[in-house]
N, C-alpha and C. Protein backbone atom coordinates (compact mmCIF):
# COMPACT_ATOMS: atom_id res chain seq x y z
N UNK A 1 142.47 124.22 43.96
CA UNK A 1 142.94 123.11 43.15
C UNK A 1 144.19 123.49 42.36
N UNK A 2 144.26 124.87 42.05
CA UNK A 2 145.32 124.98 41.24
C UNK A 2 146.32 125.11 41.79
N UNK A 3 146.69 125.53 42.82
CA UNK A 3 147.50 125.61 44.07
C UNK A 3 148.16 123.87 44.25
N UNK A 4 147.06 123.07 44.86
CA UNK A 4 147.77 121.58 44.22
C UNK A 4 148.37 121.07 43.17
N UNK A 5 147.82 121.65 42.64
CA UNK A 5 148.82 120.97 41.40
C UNK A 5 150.20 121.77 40.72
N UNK A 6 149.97 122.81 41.25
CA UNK A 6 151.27 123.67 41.38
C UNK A 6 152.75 122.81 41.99
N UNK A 7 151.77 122.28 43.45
CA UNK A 7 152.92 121.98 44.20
C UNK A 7 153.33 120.67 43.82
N UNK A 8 152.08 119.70 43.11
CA UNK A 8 152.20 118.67 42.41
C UNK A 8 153.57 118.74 41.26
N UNK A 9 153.11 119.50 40.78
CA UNK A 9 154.53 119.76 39.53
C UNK A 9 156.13 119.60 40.15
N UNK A 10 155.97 121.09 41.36
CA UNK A 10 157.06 121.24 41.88
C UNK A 10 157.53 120.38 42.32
N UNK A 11 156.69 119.08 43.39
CA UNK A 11 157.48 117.98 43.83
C UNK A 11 157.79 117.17 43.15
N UNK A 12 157.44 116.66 41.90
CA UNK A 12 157.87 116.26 40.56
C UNK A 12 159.77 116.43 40.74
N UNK A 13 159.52 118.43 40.04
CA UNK A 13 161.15 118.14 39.85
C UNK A 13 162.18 118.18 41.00
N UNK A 14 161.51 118.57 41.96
CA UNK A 14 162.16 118.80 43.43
C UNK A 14 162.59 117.27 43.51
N UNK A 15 161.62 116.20 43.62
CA UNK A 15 161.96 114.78 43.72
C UNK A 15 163.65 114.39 43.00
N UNK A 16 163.23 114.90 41.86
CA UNK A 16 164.28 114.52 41.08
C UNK A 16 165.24 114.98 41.26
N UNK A 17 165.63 116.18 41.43
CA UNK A 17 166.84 117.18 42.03
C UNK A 17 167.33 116.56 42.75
N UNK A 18 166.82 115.81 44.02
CA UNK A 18 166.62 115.50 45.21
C UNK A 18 167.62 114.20 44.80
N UNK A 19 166.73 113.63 44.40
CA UNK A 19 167.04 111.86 44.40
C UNK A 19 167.21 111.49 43.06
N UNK A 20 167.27 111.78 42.05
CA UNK A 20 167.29 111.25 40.90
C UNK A 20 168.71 111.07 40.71
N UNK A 21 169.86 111.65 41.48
CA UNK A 21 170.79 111.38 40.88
C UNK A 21 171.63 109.57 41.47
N UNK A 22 171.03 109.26 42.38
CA UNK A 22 171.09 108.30 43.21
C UNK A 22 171.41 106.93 41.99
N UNK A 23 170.35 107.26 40.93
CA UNK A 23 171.20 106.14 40.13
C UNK A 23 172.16 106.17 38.96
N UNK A 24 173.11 107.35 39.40
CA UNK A 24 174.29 107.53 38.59
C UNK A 24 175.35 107.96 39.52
N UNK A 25 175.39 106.98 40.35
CA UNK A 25 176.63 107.42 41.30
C UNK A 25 177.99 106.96 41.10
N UNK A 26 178.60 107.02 39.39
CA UNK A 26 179.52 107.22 38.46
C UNK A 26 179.85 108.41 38.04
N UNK A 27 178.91 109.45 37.88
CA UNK A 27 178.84 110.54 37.85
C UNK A 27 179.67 111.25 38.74
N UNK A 28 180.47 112.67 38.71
CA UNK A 28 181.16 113.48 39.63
C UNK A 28 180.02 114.07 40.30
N UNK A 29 180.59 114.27 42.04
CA UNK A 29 179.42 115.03 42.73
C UNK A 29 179.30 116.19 42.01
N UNK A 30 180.19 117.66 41.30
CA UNK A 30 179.83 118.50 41.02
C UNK A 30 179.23 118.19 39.75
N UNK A 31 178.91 117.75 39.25
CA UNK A 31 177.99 117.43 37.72
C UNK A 31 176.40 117.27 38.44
N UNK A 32 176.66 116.47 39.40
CA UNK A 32 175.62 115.91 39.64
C UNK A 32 174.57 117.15 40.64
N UNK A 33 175.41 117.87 40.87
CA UNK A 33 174.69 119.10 41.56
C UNK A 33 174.50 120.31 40.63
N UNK A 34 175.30 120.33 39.78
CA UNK A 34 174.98 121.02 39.12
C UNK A 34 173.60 121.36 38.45
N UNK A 35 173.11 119.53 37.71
CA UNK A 35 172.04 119.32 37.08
C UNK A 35 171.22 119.19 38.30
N UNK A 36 171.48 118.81 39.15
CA UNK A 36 170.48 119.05 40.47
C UNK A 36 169.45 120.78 40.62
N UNK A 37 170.85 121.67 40.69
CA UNK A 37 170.48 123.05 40.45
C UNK A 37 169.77 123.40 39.16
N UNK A 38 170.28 123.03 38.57
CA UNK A 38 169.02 123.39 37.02
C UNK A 38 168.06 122.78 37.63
N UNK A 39 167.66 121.34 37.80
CA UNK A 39 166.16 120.65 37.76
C UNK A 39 165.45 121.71 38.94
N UNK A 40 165.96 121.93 39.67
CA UNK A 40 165.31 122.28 41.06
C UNK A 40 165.11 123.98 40.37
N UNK A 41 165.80 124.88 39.91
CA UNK A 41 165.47 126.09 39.21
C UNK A 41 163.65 125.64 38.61
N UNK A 42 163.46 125.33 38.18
CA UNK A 42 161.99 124.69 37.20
C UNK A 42 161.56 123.99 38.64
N UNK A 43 161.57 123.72 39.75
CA UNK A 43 161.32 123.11 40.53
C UNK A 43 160.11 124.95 41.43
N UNK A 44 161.16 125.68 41.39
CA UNK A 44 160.73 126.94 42.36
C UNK A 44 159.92 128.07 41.40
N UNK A 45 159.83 127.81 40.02
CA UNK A 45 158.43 128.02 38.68
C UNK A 45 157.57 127.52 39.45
N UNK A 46 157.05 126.41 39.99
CA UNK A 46 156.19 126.03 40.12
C UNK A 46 155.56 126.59 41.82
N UNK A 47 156.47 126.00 42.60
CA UNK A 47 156.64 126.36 44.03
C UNK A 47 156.37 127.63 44.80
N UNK A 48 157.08 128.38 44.15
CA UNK A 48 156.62 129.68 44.31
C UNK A 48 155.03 130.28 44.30
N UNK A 49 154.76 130.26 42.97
CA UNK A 49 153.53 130.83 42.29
C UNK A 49 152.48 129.68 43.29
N UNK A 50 152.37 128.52 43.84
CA UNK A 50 151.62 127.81 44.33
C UNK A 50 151.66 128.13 45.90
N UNK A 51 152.60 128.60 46.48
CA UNK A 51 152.67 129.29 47.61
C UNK A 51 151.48 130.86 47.62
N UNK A 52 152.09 131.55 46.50
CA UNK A 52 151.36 132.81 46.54
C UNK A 52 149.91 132.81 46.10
N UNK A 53 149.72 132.04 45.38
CA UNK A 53 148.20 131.68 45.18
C UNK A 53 147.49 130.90 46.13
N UNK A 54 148.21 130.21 46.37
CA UNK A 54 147.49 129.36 47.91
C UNK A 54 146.80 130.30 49.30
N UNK A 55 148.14 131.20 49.39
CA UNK A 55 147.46 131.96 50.52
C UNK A 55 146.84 132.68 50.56
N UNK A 56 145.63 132.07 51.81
CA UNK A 56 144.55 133.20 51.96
C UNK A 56 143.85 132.09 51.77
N UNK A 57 143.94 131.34 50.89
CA UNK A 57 142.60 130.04 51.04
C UNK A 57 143.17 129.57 51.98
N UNK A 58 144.61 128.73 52.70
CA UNK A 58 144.86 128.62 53.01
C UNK A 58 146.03 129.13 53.94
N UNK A 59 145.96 128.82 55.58
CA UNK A 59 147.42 129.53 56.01
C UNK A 59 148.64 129.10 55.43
N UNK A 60 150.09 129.21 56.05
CA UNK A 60 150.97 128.92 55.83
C UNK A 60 151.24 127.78 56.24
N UNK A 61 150.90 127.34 57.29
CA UNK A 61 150.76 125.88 58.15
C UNK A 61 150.29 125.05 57.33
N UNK A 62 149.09 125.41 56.44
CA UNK A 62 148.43 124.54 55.79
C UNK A 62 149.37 124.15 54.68
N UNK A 63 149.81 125.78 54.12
CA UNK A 63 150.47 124.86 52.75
C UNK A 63 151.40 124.46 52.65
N UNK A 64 152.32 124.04 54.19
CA UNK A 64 153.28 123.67 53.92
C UNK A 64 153.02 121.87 54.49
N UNK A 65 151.99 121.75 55.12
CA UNK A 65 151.58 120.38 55.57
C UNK A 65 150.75 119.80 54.15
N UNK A 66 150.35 120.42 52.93
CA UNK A 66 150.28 119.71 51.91
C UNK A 66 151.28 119.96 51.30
N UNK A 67 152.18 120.29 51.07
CA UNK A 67 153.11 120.53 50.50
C UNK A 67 153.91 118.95 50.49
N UNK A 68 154.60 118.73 51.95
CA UNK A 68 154.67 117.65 53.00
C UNK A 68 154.19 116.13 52.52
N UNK A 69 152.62 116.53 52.12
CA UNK A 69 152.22 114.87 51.87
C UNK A 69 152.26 114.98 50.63
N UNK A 70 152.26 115.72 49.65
CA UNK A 70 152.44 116.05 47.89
C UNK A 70 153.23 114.85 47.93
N UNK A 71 154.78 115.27 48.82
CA UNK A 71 156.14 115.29 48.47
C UNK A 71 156.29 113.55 48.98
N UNK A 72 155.30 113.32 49.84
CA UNK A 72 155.37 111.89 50.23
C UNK A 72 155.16 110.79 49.36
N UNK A 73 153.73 111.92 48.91
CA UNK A 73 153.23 111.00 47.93
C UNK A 73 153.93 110.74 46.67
N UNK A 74 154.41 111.86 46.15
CA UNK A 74 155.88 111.69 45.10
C UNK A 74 156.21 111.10 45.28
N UNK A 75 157.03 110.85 46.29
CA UNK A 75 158.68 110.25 46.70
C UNK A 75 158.23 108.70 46.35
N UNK A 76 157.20 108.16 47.33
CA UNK A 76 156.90 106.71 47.13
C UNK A 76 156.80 106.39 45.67
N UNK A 77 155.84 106.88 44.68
CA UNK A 77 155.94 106.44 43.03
C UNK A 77 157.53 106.76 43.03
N UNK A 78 158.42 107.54 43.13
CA UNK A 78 159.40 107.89 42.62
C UNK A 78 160.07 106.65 43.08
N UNK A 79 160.22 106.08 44.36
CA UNK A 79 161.23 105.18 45.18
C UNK A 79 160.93 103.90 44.49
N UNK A 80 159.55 103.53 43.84
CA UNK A 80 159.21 102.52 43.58
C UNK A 80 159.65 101.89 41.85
N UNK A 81 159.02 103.30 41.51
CA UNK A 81 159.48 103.30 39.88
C UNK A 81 160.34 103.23 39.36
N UNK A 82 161.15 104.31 40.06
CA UNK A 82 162.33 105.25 39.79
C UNK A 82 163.68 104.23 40.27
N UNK A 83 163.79 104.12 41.20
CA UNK A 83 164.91 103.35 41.96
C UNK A 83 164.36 102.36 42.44
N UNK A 84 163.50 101.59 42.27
CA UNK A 84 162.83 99.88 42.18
C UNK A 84 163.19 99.60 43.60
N UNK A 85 162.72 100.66 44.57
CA UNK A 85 162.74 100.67 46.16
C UNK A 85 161.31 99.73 46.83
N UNK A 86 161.42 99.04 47.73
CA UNK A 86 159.80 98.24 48.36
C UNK A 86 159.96 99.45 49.08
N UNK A 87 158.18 99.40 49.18
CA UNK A 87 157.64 100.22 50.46
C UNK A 87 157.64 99.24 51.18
N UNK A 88 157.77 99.42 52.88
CA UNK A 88 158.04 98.55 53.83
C UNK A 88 157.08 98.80 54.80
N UNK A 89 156.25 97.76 55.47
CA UNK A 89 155.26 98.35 56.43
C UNK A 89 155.64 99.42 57.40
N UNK A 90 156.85 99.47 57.95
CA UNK A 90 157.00 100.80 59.04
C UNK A 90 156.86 101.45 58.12
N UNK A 91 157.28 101.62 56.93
CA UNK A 91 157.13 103.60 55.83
C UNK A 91 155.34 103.63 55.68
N UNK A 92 154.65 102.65 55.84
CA UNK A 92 153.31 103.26 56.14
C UNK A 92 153.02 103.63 57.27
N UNK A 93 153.52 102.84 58.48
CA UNK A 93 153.19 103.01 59.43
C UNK A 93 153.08 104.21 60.21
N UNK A 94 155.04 104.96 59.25
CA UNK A 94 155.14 106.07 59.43
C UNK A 94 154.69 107.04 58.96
N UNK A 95 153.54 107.23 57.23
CA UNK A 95 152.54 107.95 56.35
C UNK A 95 151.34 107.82 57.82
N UNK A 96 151.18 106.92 57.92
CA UNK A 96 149.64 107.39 58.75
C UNK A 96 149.93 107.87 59.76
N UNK A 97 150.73 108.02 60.51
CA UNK A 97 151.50 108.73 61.80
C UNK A 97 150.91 110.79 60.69
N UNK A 98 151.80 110.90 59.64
CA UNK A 98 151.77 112.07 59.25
C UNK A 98 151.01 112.67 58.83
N UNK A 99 149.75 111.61 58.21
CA UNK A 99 148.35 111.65 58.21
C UNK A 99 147.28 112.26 59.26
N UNK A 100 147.30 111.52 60.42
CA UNK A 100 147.23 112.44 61.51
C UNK A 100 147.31 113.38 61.89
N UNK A 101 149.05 113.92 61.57
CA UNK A 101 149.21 115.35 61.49
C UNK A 101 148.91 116.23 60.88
N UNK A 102 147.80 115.40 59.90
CA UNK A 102 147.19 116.68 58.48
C UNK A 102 146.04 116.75 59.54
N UNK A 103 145.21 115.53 59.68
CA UNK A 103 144.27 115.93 60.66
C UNK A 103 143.69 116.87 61.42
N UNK A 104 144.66 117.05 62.04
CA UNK A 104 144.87 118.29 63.40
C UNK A 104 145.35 119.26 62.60
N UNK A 105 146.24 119.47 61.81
CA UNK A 105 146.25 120.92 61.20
C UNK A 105 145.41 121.42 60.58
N UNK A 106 144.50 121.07 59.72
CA UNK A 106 143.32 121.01 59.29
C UNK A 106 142.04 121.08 60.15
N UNK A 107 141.66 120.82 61.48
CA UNK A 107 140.67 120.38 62.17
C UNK A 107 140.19 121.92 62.86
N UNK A 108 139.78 122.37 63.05
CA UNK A 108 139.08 123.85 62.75
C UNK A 108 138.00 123.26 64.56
N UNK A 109 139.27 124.30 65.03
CA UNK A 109 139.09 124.05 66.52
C UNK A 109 137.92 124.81 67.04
């Protein structure tokens, strides 16, 4: 559990690094990467330490396929909240497609 929420955090500021600057595109690109690089620094605090604690409960496959839907699951509150984005039926269509793919990575052959 603690391992989740590790990566929970991380996709937090990773999100934001990521995409947050999307609604200040007044801003200079180097400003905007700059603070990108700070957010995402506090992004790999978290990332890291949730990688190294993870393994061994889990493989590497595993934690990077939750890692994966963390970051999905972020992104959508973020797209919705954040930048007042609709989810559109193909972007589910395409979550349960990746859903699947937790499935089978997970499924203990």
């Amino acid at each position: 559990m603690k391992t989740i929420l590790l990566l929970l955090i991380s996709n937090i500021f990773m999100t934001f690094a990521w995409y947050g600057h999307l609604k200040f595109k007044d801003t200079v690109l180097w400003k905007v990467i700059l603070i990108s690089w700070f957010i995402a620094f506090f992004e790999y605090m978290f990332q890291v330490p949730a990688n190294r604690i993870g393994h061994g409960q889990f493989t590497a496959f595993q934690l990077k396929t939750i890692q994966e839907v963390i970051t999905l699951v972020v992104f959508v509150g973020f797209s919705v909240l954040y930048l007042k984005e609709e989810v559109k039926w193909n972007y589910i269509v395409g979550f349960v497609f990746i859903l699947l793919a937790v499935f089978f990575v997970f499924k203990k052959w």
